[in-house]
Protein backbone atom coordinates (compact mmCIF):
# COMPACT_ATOMS: atom_id res chain seq x y z
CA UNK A 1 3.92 7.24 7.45
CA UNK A 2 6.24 7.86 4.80
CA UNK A 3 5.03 9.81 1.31
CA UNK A 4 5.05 8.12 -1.95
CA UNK A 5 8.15 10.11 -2.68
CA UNK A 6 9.80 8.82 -0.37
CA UNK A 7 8.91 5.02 -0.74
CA UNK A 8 9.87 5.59 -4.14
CA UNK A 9 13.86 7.57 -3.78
CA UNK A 10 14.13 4.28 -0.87
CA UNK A 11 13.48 2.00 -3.34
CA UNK A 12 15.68 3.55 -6.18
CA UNK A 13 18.26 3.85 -3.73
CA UNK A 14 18.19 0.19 -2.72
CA UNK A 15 18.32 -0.59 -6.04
CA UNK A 16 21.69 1.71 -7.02
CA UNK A 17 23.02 0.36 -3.48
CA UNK A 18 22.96 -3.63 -5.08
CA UNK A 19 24.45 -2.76 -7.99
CA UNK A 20 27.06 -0.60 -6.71
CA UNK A 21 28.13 -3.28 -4.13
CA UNK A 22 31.99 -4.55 -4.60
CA UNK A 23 31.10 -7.84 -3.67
CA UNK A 24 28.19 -8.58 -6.39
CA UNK A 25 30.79 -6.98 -9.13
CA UNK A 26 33.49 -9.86 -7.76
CA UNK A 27 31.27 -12.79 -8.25
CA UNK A 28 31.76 -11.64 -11.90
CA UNK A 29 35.59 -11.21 -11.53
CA UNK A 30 35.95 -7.75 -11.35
CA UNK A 31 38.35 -6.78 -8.19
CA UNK A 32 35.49 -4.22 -7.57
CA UNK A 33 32.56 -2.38 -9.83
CA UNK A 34 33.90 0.08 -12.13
CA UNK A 35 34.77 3.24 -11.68
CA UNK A 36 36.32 6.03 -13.67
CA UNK A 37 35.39 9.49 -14.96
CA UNK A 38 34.20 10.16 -18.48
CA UNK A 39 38.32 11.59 -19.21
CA UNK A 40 39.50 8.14 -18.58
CA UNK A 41 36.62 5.46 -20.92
CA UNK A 42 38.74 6.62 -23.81
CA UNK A 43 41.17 4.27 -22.66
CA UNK A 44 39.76 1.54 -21.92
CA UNK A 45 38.90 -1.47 -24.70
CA UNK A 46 35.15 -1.57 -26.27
CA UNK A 47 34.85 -5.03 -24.98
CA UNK A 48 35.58 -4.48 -21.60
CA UNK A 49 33.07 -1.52 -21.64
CA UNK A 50 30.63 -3.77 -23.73
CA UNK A 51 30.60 -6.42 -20.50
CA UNK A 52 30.57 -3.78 -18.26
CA UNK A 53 27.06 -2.83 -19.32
CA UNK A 54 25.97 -5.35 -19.62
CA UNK A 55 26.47 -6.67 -16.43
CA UNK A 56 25.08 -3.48 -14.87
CA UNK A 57 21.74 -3.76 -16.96
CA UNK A 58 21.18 -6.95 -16.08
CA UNK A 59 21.76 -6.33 -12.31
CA UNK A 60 19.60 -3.24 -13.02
CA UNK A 61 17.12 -5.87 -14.32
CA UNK A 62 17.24 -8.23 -11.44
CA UNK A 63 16.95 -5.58 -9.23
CA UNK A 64 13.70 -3.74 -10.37
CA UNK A 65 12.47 -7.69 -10.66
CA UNK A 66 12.41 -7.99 -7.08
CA UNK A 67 10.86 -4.62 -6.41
CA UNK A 68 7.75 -5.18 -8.98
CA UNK A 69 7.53 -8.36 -7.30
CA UNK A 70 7.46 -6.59 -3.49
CA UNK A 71 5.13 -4.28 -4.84
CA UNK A 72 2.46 -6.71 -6.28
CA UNK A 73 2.65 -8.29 -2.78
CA UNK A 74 1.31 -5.34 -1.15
CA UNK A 75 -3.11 -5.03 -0.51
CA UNK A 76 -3.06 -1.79 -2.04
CA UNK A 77 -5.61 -0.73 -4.89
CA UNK A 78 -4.07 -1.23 -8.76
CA UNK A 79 -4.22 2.20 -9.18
CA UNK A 80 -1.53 2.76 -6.44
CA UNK A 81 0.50 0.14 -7.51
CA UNK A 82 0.61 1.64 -10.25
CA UNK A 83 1.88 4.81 -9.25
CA UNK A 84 4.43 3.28 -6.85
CA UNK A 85 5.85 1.65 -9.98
CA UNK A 86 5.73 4.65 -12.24
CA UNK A 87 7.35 6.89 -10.04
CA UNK A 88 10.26 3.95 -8.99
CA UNK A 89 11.11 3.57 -12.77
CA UNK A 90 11.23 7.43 -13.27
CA UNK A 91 13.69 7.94 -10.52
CA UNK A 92 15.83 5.23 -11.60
CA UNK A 93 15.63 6.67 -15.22
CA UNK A 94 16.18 10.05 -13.53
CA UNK A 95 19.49 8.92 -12.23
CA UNK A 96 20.65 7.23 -15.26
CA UNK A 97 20.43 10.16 -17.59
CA UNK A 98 24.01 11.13 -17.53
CA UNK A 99 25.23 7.53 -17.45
CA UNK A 100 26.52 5.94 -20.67
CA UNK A 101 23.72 2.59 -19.94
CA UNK A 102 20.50 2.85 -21.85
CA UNK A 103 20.55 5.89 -24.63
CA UNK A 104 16.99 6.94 -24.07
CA UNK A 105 13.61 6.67 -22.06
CA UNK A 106 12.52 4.15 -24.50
CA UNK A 107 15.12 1.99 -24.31
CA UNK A 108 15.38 2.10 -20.94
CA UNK A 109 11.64 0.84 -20.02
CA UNK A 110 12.32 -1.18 -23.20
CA UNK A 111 14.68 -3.11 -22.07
CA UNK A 112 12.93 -3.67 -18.49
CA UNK A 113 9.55 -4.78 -20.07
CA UNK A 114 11.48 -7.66 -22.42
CA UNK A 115 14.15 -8.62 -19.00
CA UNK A 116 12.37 -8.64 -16.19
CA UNK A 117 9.34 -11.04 -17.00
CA UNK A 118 12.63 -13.22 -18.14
CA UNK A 119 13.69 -13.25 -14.75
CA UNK A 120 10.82 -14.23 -13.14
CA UNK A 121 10.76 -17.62 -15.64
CA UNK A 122 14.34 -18.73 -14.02
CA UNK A 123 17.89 -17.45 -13.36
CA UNK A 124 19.19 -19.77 -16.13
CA UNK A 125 17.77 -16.39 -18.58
CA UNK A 126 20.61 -15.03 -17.75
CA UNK A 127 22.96 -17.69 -19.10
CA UNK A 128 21.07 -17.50 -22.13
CA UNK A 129 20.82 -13.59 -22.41
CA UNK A 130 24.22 -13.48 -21.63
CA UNK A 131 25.13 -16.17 -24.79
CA UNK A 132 22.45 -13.76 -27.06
CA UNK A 133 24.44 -10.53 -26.21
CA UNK A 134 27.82 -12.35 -27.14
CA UNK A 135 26.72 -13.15 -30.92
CA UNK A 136 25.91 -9.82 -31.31
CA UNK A 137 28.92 -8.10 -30.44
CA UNK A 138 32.41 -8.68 -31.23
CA UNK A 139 33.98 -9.09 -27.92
CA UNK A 140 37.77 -9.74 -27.04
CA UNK A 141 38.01 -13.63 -26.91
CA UNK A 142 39.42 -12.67 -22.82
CA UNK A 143 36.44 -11.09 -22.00
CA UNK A 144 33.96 -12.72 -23.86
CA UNK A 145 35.16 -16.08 -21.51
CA UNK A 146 35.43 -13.84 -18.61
CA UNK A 147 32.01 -12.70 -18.94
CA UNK A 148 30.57 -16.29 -19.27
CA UNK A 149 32.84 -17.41 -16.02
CA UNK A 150 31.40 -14.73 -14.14
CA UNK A 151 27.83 -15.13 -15.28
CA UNK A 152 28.35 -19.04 -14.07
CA UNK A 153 29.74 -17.81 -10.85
CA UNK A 154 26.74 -14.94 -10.01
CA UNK A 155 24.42 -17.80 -10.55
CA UNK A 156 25.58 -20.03 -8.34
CA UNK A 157 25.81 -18.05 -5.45
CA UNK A 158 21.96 -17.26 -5.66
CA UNK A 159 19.64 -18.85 -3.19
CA UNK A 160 17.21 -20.27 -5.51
CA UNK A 161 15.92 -22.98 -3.07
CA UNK A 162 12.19 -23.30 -1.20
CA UNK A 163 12.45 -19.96 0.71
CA UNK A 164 13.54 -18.20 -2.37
CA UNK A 165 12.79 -14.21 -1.22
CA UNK A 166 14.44 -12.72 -4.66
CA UNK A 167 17.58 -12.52 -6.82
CA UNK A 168 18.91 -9.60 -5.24
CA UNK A 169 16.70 -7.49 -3.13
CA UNK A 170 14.35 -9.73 -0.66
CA UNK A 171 10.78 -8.84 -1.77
CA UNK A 172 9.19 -9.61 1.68
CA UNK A 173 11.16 -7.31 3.59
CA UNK A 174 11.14 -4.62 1.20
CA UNK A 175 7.08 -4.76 0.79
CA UNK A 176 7.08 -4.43 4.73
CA UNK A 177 8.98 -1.52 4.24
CA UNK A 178 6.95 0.60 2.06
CA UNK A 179 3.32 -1.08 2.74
CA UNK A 180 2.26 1.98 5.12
CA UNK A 181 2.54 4.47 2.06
CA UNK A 182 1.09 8.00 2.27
CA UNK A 183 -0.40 8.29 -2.08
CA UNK A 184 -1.41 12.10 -2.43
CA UNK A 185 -4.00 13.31 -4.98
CA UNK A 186 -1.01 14.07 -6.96
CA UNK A 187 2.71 13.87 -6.95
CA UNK A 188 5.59 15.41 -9.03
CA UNK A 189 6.95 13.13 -11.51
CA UNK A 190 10.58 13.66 -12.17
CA UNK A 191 10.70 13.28 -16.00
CA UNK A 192 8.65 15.61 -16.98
CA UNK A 193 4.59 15.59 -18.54
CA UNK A 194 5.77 14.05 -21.29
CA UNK A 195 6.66 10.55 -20.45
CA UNK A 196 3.81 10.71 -17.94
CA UNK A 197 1.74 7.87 -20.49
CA UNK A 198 5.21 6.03 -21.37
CA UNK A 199 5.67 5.04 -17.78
CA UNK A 200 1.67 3.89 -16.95
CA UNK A 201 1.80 2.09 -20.01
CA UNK A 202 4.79 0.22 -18.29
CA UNK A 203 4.12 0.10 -15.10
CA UNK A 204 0.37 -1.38 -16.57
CA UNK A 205 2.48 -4.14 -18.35
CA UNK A 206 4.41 -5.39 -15.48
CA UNK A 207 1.54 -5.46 -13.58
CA UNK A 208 -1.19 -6.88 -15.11
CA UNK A 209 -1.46 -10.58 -15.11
């Protein structure tokens, strides 16, 4: 039996793994997902960093979708739910820190709280939050179309059908995967006393019908 700890880096790590992955950066017609050191965003254009965010958030947002869903599947008790989620979102915020993608904590569970019950309304949100984040920036006429081709081609490649298992993680397989879950009395939470209440308050949202 595997701790809560450790249920919770897998799942952070699944998530990091699907949005890293080439091939889900190419159905948005990017040769692969970015990459370049902090030396190197001075040259390249605000819109193409703009869409490259964006992109990434929403994936981010698709992603930890799934796993609330996976995790509501499970028999557990609320209460450990609710620490499974908690300590997910931290580590993903953990990870994100030193990443130029959400500037704060707030922001961050912010922006999950408002996306993901989007998501679980339709794909064709992200059409629409795709058109919302175009009026307000001022993107490059090239990549404003390239973002909206690529957003047409993601969504067309899900598998939105009958046996529909998830936008990008399948939610049956990964509540298998952490259902026999060792919850201690207490665990370590990576950000800190602090944001201790700003994550249950989140993780309370999500979860309550």
């Amino acid at each position: 039996m595997k701790s809560l700890e450790e249920q919770a880096e897998f799942l952070a790590g699944a998530v990091f793994h699907t949005i890293l992955l080439d091939e889900n950066w190419q159905l948005f017609g990017f040769r692969s997902r970015p990459k370049r050191g902090r030396v190197f965003v001075r040259f390249v254009s605000d819109s193409r960093l703009l869409v490259e965010r964006f992109i990434f958030r929403e994936l981010l947002l698709m992603n930890v979708g799934d796993i609330v869903a996976a995790i509501k599947q499970n028999a557990w008790a609320t209460d450990k739910k609710l620490r499974m989620l908690m300590l997910f979102a931290a580590i993903v915020y953990s990870k994100l820190r030193n990443v130029d993608i959400f500037e704060s904590s707030d922001t961050y569970l912010g922006y999950l709280t408002e996306g993901i019950p989007a998501y679980e309304r339709s794909i064709g949100s992200l059409l629409i939050r795709t058109k919302t984040y175009i009026e307000k920036h001022d993107l490059e006429n090239a990549w404003e179309e390239k973002l909206l081709r690529g957003v047409v081609n993601f969504s067309r490649q899900l598998d939105l059908g009958p046996d529909f298992e998830g936008f990008v993680q399948n939610r049956s397989l990964i509540a298998s995967r952490i259902a026999d879950t060792d919850f201690p009395a207490r665990a370590c939470f990576p950000l800190g006393p602090t944001l201790i209440d700003d994550y249950a308050d989140f993780a309370e949202r999500l979860l309550t019908p």
